[in-house]
Protein backbone atom coordinates (compact mmCIF):
# COMPACT_ATOMS: atom_id res chain seq x y z
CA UNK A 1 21.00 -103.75 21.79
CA UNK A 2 21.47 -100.74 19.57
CA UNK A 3 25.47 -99.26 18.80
CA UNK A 4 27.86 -98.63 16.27
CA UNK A 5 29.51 -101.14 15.39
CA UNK A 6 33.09 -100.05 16.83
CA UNK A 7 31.69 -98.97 20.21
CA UNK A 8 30.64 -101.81 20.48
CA UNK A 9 33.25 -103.58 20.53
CA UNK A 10 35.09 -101.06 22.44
CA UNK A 11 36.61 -99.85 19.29
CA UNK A 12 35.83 -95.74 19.74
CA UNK A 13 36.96 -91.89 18.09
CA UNK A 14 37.10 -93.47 14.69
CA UNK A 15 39.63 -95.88 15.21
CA UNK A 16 40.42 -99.29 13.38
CA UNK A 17 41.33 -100.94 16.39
CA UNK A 18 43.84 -100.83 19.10
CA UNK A 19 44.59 -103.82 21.45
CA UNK A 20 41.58 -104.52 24.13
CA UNK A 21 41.85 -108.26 25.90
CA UNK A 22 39.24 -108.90 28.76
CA UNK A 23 36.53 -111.99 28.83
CA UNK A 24 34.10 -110.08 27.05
CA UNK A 25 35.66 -107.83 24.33
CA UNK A 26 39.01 -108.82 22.43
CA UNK A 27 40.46 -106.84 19.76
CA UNK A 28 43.70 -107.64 17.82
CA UNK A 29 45.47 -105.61 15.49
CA UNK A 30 44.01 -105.70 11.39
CA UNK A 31 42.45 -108.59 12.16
CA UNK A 32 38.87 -108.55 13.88
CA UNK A 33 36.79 -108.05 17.04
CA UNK A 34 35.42 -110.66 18.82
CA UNK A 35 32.49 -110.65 21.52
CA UNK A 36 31.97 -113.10 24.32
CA UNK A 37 28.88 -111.91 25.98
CA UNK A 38 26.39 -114.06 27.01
CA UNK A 39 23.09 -113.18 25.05
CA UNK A 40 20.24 -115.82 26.04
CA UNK A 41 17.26 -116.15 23.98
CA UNK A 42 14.26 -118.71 23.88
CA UNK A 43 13.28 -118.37 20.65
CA UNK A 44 14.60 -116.68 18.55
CA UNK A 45 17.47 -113.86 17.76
CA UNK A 46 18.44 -111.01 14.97
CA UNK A 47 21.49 -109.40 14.13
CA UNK A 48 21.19 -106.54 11.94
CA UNK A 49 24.53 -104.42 10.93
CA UNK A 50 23.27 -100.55 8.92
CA UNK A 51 25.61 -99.47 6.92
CA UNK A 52 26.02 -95.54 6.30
CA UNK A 53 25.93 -93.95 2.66
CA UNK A 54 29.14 -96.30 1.65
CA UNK A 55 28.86 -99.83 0.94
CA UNK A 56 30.92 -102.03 2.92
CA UNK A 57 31.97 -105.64 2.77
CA UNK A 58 31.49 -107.21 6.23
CA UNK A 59 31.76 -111.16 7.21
CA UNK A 60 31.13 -112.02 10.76
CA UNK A 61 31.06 -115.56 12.35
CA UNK A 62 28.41 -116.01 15.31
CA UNK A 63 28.75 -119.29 17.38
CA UNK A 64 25.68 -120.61 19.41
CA UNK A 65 23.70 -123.63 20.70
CA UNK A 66 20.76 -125.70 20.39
CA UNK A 67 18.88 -127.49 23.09
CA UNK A 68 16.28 -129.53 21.75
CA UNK A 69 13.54 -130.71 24.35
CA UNK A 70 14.66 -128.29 26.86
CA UNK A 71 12.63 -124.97 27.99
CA UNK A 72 14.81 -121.77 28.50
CA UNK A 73 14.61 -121.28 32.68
CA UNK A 74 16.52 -117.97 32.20
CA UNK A 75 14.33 -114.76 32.44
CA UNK A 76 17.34 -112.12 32.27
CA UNK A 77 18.39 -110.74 28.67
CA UNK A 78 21.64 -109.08 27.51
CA UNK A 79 20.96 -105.47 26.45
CA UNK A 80 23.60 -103.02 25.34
CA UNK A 81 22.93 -99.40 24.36
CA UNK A 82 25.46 -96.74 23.07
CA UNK A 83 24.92 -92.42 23.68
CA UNK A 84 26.68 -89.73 23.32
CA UNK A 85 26.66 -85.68 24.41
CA UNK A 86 29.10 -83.03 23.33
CA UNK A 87 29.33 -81.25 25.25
CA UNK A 88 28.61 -82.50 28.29
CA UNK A 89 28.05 -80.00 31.04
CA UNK A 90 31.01 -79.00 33.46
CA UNK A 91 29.93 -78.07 37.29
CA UNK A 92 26.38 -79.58 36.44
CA UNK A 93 24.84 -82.57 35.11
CA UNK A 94 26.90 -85.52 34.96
CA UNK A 95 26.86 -87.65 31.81
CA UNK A 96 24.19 -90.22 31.64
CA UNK A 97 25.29 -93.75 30.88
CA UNK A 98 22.09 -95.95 31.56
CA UNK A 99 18.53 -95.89 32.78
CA UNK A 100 16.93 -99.14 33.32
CA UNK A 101 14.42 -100.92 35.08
CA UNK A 102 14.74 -104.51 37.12
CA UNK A 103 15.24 -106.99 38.16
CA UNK A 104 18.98 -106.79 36.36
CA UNK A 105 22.22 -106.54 36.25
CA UNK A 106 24.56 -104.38 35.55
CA UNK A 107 28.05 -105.91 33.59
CA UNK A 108 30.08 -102.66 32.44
CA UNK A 109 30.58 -100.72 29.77
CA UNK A 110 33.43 -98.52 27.79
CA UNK A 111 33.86 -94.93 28.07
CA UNK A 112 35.17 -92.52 25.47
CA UNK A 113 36.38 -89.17 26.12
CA UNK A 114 37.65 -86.57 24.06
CA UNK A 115 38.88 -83.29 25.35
CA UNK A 116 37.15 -79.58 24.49
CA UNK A 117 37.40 -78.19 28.35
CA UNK A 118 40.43 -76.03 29.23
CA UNK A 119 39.47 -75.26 32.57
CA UNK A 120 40.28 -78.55 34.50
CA UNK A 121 41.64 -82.42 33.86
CA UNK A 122 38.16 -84.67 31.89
CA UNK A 123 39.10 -86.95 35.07
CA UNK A 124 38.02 -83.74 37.65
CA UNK A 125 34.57 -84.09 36.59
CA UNK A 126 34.28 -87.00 38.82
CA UNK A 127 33.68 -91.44 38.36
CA UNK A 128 30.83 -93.48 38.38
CA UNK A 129 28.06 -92.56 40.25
CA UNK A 130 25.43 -95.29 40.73
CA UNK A 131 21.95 -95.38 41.57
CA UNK A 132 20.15 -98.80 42.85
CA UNK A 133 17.01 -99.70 43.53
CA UNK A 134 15.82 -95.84 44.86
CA UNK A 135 12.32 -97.43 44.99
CA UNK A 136 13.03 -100.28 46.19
CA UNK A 137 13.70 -102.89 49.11
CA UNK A 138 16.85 -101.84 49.23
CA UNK A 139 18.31 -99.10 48.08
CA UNK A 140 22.12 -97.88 47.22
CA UNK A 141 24.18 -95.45 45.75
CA UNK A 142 27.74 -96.29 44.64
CA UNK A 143 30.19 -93.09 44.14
CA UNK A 144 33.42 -93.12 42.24
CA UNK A 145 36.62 -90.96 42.77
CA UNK A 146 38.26 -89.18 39.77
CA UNK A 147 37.33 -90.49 36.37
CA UNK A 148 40.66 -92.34 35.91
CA UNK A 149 40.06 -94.39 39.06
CA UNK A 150 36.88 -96.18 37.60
CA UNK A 151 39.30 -97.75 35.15
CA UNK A 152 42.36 -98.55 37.67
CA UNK A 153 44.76 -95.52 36.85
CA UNK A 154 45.51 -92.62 38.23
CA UNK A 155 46.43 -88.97 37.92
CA UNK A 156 43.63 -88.45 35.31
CA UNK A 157 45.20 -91.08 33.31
CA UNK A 158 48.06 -88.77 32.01
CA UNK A 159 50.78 -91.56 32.97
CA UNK A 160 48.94 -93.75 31.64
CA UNK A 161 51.80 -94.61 28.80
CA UNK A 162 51.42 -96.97 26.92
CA UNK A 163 47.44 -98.03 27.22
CA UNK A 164 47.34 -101.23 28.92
CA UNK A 165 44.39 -103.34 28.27
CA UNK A 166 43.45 -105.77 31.71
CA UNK A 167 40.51 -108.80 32.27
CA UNK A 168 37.98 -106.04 33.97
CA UNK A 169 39.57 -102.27 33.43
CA UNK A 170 41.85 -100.16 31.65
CA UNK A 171 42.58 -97.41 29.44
CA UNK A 172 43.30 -99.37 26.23
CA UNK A 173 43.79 -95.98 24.50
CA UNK A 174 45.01 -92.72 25.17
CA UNK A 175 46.33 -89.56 23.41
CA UNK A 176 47.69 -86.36 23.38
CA UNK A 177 46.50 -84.33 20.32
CA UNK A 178 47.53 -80.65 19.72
CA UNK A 179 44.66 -78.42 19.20
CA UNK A 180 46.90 -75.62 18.55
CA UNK A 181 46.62 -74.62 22.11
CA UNK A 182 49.11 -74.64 24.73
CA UNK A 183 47.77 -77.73 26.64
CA UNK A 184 48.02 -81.57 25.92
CA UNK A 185 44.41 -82.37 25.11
CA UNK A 186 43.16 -86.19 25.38
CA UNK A 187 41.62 -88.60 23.91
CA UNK A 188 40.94 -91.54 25.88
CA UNK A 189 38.98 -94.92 26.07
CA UNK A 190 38.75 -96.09 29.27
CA UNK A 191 36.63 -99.76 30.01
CA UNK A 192 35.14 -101.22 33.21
CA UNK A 193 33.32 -104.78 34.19
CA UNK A 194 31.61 -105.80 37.32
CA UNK A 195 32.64 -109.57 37.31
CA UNK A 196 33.82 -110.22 40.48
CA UNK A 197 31.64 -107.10 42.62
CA UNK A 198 28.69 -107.65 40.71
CA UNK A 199 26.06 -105.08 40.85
CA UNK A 200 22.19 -106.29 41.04
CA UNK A 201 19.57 -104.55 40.67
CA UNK A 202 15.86 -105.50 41.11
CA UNK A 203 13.99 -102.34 40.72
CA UNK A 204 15.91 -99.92 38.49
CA UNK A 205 19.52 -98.71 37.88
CA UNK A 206 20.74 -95.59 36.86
CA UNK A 207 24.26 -94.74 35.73
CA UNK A 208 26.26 -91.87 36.03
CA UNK A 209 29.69 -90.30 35.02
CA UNK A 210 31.21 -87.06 36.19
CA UNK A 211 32.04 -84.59 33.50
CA UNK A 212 33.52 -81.79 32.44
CA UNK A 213 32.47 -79.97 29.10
CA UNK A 214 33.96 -82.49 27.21
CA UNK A 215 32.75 -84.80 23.95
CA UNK A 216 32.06 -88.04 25.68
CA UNK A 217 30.23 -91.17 24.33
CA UNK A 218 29.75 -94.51 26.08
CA UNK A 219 28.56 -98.29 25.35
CA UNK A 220 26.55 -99.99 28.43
CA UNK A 221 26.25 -103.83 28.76
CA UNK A 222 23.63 -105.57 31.17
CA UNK A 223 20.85 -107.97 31.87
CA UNK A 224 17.54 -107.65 32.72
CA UNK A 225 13.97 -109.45 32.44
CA UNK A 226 11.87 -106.61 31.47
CA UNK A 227 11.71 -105.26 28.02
CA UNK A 228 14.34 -102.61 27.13
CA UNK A 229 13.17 -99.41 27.68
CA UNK A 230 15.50 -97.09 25.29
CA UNK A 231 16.79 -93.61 27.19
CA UNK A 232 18.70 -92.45 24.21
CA UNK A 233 17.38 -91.69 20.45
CA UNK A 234 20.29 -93.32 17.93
CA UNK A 235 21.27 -89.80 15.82
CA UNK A 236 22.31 -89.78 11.88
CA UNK A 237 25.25 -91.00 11.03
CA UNK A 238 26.94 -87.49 10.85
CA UNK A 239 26.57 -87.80 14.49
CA UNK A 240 28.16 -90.89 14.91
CA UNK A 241 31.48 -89.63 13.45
CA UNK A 242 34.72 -88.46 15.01
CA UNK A 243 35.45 -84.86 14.88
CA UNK A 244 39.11 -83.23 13.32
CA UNK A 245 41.04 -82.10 15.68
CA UNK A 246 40.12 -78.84 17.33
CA UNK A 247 39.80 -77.67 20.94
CA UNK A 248 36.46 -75.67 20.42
CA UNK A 249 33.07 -76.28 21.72
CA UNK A 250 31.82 -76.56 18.20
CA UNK A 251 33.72 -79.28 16.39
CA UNK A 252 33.97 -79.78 12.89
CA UNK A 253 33.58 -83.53 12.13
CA UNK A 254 35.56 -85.30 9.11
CA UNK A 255 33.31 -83.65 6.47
CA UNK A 256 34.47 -80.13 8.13
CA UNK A 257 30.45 -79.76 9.50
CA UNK A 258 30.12 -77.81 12.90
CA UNK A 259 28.21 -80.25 15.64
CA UNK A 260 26.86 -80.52 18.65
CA UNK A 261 24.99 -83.04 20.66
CA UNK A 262 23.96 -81.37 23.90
CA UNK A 263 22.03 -82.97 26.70
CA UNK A 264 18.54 -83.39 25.55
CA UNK A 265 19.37 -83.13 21.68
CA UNK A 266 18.39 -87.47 21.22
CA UNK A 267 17.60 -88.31 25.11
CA UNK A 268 14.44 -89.52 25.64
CA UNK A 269 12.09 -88.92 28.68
CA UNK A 270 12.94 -90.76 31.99
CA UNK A 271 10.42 -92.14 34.11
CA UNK A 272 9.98 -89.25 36.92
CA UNK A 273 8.67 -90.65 40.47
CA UNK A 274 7.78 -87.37 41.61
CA UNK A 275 9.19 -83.49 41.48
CA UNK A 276 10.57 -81.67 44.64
CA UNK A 277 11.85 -78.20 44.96
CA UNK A 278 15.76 -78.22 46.13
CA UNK A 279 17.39 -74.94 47.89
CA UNK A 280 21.02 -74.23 48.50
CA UNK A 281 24.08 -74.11 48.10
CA UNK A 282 24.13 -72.91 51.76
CA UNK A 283 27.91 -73.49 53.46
CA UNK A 284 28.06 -75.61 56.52
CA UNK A 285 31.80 -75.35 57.69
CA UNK A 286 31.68 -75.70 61.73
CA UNK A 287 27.73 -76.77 60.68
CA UNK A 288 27.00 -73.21 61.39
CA UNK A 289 23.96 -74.13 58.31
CA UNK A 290 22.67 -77.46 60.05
CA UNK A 291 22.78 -75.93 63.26
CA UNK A 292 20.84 -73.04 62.09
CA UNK A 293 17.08 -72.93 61.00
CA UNK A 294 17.68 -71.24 57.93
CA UNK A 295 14.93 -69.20 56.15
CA UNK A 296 13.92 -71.81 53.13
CA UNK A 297 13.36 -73.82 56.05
CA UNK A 298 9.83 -72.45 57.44
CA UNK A 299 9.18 -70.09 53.91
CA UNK A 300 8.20 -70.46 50.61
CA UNK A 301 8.93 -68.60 47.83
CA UNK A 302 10.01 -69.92 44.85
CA UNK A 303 11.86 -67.42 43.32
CA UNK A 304 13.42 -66.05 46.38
CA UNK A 305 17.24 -65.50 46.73
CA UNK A 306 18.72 -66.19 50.15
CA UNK A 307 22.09 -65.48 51.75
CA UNK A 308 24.23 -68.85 51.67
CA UNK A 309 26.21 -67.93 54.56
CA UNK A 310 29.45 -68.04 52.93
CA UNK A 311 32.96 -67.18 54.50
CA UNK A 312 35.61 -65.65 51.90
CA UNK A 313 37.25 -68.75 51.21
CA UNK A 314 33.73 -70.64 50.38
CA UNK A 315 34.13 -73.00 46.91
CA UNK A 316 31.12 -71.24 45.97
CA UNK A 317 32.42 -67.86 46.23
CA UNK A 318 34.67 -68.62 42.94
CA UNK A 319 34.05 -66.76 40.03
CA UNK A 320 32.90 -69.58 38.50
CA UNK A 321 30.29 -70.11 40.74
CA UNK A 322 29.20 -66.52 40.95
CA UNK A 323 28.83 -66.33 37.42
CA UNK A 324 26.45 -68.98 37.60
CA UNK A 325 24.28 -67.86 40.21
CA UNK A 326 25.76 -70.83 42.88
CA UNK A 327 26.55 -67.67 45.62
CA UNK A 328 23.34 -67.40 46.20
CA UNK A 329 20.90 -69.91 47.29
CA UNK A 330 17.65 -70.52 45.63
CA UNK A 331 14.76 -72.93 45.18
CA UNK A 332 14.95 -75.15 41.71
CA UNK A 333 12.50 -77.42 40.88
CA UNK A 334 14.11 -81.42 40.10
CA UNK A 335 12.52 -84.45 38.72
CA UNK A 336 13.16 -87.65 41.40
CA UNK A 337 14.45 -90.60 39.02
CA UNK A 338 13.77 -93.94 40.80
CA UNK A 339 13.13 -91.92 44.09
CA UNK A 340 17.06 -90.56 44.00
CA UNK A 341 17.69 -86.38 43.58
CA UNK A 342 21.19 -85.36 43.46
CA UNK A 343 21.85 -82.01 44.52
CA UNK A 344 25.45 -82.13 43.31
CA UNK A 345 24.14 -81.72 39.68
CA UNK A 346 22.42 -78.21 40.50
CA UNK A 347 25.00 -77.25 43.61
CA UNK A 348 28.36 -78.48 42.59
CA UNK A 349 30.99 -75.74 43.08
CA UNK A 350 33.02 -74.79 40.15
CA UNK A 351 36.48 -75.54 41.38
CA UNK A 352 39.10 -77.38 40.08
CA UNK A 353 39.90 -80.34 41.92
CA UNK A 354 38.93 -84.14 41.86
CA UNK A 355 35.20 -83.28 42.18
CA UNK A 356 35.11 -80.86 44.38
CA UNK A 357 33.44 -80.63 47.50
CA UNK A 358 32.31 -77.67 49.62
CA UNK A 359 30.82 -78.49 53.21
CA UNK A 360 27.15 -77.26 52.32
CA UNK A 361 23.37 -78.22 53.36
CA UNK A 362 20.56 -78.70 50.46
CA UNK A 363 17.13 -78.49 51.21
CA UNK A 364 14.28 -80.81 49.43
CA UNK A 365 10.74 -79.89 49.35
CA UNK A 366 7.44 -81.71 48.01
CA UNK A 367 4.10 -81.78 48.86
CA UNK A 368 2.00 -85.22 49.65
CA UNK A 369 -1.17 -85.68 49.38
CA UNK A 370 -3.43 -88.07 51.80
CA UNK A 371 -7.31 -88.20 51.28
CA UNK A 372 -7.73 -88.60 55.07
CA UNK A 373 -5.78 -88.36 58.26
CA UNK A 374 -3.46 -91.58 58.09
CA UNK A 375 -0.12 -92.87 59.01
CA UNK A 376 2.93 -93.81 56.23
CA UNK A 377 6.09 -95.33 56.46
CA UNK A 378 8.42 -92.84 55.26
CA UNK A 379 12.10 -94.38 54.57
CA UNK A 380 14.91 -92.09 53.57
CA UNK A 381 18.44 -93.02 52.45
CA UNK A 382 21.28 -90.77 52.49
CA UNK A 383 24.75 -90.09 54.48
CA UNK A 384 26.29 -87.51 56.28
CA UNK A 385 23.68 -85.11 58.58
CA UNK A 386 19.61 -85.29 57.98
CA UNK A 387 17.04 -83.25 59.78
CA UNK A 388 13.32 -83.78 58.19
CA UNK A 389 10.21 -81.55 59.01
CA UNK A 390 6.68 -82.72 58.54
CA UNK A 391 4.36 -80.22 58.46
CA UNK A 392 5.23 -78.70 61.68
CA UNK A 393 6.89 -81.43 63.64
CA UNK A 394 10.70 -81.92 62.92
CA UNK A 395 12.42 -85.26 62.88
CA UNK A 396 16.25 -85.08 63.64
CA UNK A 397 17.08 -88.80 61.55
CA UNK A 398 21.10 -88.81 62.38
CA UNK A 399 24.18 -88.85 60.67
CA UNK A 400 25.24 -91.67 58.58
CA UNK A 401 28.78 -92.29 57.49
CA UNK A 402 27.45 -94.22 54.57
CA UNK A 403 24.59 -94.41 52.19
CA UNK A 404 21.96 -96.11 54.57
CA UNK A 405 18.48 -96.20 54.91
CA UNK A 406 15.95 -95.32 57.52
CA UNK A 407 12.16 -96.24 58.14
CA UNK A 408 9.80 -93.98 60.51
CA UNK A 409 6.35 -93.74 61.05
CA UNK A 410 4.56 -90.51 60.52
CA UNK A 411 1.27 -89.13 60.25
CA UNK A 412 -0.38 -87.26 57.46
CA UNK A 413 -3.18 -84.95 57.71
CA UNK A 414 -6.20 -85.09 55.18
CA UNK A 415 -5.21 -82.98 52.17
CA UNK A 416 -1.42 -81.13 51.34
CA UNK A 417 1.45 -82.04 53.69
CA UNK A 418 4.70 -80.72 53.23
CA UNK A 419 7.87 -82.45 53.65
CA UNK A 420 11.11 -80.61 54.03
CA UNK A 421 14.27 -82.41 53.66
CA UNK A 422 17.67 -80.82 55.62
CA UNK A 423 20.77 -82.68 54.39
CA UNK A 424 24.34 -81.83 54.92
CA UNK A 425 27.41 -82.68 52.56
CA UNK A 426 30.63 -83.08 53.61
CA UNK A 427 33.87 -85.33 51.29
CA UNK A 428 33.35 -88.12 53.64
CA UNK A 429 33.90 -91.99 52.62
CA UNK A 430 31.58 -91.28 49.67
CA UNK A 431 33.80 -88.42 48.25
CA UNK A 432 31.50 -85.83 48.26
CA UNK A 433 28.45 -87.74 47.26
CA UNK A 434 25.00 -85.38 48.40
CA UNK A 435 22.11 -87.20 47.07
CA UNK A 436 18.67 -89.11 48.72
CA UNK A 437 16.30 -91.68 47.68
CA UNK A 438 13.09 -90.88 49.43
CA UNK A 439 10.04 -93.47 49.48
CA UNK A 440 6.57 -92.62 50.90
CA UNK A 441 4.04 -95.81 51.45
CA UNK A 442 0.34 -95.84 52.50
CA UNK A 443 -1.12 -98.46 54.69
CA UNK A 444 -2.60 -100.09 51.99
CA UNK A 445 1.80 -100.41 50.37
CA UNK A 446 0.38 -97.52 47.61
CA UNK A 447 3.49 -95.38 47.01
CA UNK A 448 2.58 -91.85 47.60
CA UNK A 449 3.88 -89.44 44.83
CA UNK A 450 6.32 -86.16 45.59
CA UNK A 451 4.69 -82.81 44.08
CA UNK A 452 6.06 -80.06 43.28
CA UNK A 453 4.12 -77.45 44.69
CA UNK A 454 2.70 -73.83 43.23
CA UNK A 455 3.79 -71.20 45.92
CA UNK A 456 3.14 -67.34 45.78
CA UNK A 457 5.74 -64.94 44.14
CA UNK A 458 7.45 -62.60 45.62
CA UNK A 459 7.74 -60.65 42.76
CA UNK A 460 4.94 -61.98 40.21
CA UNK A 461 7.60 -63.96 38.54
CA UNK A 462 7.55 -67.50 37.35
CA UNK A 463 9.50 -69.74 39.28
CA UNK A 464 13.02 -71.50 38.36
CA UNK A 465 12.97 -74.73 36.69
CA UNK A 466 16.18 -76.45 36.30
C-alpha cells in the first residue's frame, strides 16, 4: 500500500482532521487516527512513514498477532493505493480510482474533491462506475447516479450541513470556499465501503468516478492474491499538497507554485486486451439510428466525418459539444481494458445535468485474426439494443434491460475478420451507462485478441487516436 499519510486515513485537502467513525477508519479531533483494516501476512510485514523536507515527530501504536505452529490458509492481501489528477477531464474521461487484477475484492475507498469547474455541480460528472471481471466467467458493470449518491446524500451534497460521518458512507467534510467568484465552490470528502454488498472480483476490477474538470484525489482499499500491480506513479511532495484558494485551472499550492497533474502526468500503462475503432455519437430518438444501416456500418475510413442524424434539440448539438467535435460522428481508436470499452468517455454530451444522457448508437470495430477457417464462442455483455455483424452476416443479439451477457457461436474465415459492434444507449435502469465487455475464444479456450485495423484515407491523413 502506498499513500500519504492523511489520505489514508481519510484525512484529505490538508486538513488535521475532522470527525470520520466507520469500522475501518476513525478519526477524533487533536487526538489521532486509527485503522482497523484487516492486513494478513505469513511472514512478514513493513511499515515505512517518508517524511517531506521537515522533520516530524510521529509515534504510532500497531496491534497484531502471533500464531505459532499454524500455516497462514489465507491467499488474499490488503492493498491500498492513493492518485490524484487536476484537472480531471469534464464531458470525457472519468477519473480513475483502481486497476487491479484477481481474484479480489474490492472494500472502498475515500474521495476528495475540490472545485475548479464553473460550468456544472462536481456531483454532474457522474458516481461510481465499475468494471468486473470483463474477461472473465462472469462479467459486470456497476453504474452510479450523481456523485453525491455514492456516498448517501443528495443534491450534489450542497445540503449536506453539517458533514455527517456513518459505518459505510458519508461526506465527513464539506465546504464552501470563495474563490472570488460569484459561485459557492466546494470542497468535499466523501467515503464509501462495500461491507454488506460486497463486490468480488476474480479476474480484474476497474474503478471509475464521473468528473467534471475538477482537482480530485482518492485512496482505494482491497484484497487480492496476486501481487500489486501499481497504476499510478507516487509524485513529489509538491504534488501531494493542497492548493490556496483559487478557482483557476492552474492552482497555486501553499508555496504560491502553479500545478497541474493531468491525466497521464504519473499514470502508468494499463494492461490493454485489444484496440477497436469506436464511431458515433449518432442520435437514436424513435431508434431512427438502430433502425437504420448507417454508413460506418458497411465503410471504412478512419478519418471520415459522418452526419449523426441529429434533430435541433439533440444533447450533442450544444455548443459544448460542437466545439468539441461531438456533432459529428467519427471513428476513434480505444484501448479495451479487461475486455470493457466505454463509449461514454469519447461520446458523452456536454450538458449539464446528472450525467447526461442523449439516446445515441456507438459503433465498435476490430479485426480478428484465425489461421484457418474455425468456429469461436463469441460472448458479449452489454444493455439496452445490440446488433453485431461478422464479416458479412449480421447477428441481431436483443435488447437487455441490464448489463447481461450473451454466448453465440460463429465462424471465422482463415485470415482478417471484421467484427462490427451496433449498440444503442438510452438512461435506462443503468442511468445512462453505454459500455461492452467483448470476449472472443478459440476451440482450443485461446482468447483471440481485438486489432485495431489500418484502413485507407480518404484524404492521406493519419487517422484519430483518442
Amino acid at each position: 500500500m502506498e499513500a500519504p499519510i492523511g489520505d489514508f486515513f481519510g484525512v484529505m485537502h490538508g486538513k488535521k482532521f475532522y470527525p470520520i467513525n466507520t469500522p475501518y477508519l476513525a478519526v477524533s479531533a487533536e487526538s489521532g487516527y486509527s485503522c482497523y483494516f484487516k492486513m494478513p501476512f505469513a511472514r512478514s510485514a513493513r511499515i515505512e512513514l517518508e517524511g517531506g523536507e521537515k522533520s516530524k515527530t510521529v509515534y504510532l501504536m500497531v496491534d497484531w498477532h502471533r500464531y505459532p505452529g499454524q500455516e497462514l490458509k489465507e491467499a488474499r492481501r490488503f492493498a491500498a493505493r492513493w492518485r490524484r489528477e487536476m484537472p480531471t477531464q469534464s464531458y470525457g474521461e472519468d477519473y480513475l480510482i483502481l486497476d487491479a487484477d484477481g481474484p479480489g475484492q474490492l472494500l472502498g475507498f475515500v474521495y476528495g474533491v475540490r472545485l475548479i469547474d464553473n460550468e456544472d455541480r462536481w456531483s454532474h460528472g457522474g458516481g461510481d462506475n465499475i468494471y468486473i471481471d470483463g474477461l472473465g466467467q462472469y462479467p459486470a458493470y456497476i453504474r452510479g447516479i450523481g456523485g453525491e449518491d455514492t456516498f448517501g446524500a443528495g443534491f450534489g451534497g450542497a445540503l449536506h450541513n453539517p458533514p455527517e460521518s456513518y459505518l459505510y458512507q458519508g461526506i465527513p467534510y464539506y465546504v464552501h470556499e470563495d474563490t472570488g467568484e460569484a459561485r459557492p465552490a466546494q470542497r468535499l470528502v466523501g467515503y464509501r465501503f462495500y461491507e454488506n454488498e460486497s463486490i468480488h472480483f476474480e479476474e480484474s476490477i476497474h474503478v471509475r468516478f464521473g468528473s467534471m474538470s475538477n482537482d480530485i484525489c482518492s485512496t482505494v482499499y482491497w484484497y487480492q492474491e496476486k501481487p500489486v500491480r501499481p497504476f499510478f506513479k507516487m509524485p513529489s511532495f509538491t504534488y501531494l499538497q493542497p492548493h490556496a484558494l483559487t478557482g483557476n485551472a492552474s492552482m497555486p499550492n501553499s508555496r504560491g507554485m502553479n500545478l497541474t497533474m493531468p491525466l497521464g502526468t504519473n499514470d502508468l500503462e494499463l494492461p490493454a486486451s485489444g484496440q477497436w475503432w469506436v464511431c458515433g455519437p449518432f442520435f437514436n430518438r424513435s431508434n431512427k439510428a438502430m433502425d437504420t444501416t448507417l454508413a460506418a456500418e458497411i465503410e471504412f475510413f478512419p478519418d471520415q466525418l459522418y452526419d449523426g442524424m441529429h434533430n435541433e434539440d439533440s444533447l450533442w448539438l450544444t455548443a459544448g459539444s460542437v466545439n468539441s467535435g461531438k456533432h459529428q460522428a467519427r471513428w476513434l481508436r480505444r484501448n479495451a481494458l479487461h475486455g470493457f470499452v466505454d463509449f461514454r468517455h469519447v461520446f458523452r454530451p456536454n450538458a449539464k445535468s446528472v450525467a447526461p444522457t442523449e439516446a445515441g448508437v456507438a459503433l465498435a470495430r476490430c479485426t480478428l485474426y484465425a489461421e484457418r477457417e474455425t468456429t469461436v464462442s463469441l460472448r458479449v455483455a452489454w444493455d439496452d439494443e445490440l446488433v453485431i455483424r461478422l464479416n458479412e452476416v449480421v447477428y441481431p443479439m436483443g435488447k437487455h434491460t441490464a448489463f447481461r451477457d450473451k454466448t453465440i457461436q460463429v465462424k471465422l474465415k482463415a485470415g482478417a475478420n471484421t467484427l462490427l459492434l451496433k449498440l444503442s444507449n438510452e438512461l435506462g435502469a443503468n442511468h445512462g451507462g453505454w459500455a461492452f465487455c467483448c470476449k472472443v475464444t478459440d476451440e482450443s479456450g485461446s482468447v483471440l485478441v481485438a486489432a485495431a485495423e489500418e484502413a485507407p484515407r480518404t484524404n492521406g491523413e493519419e487517422p484519430y487516436n483518442d
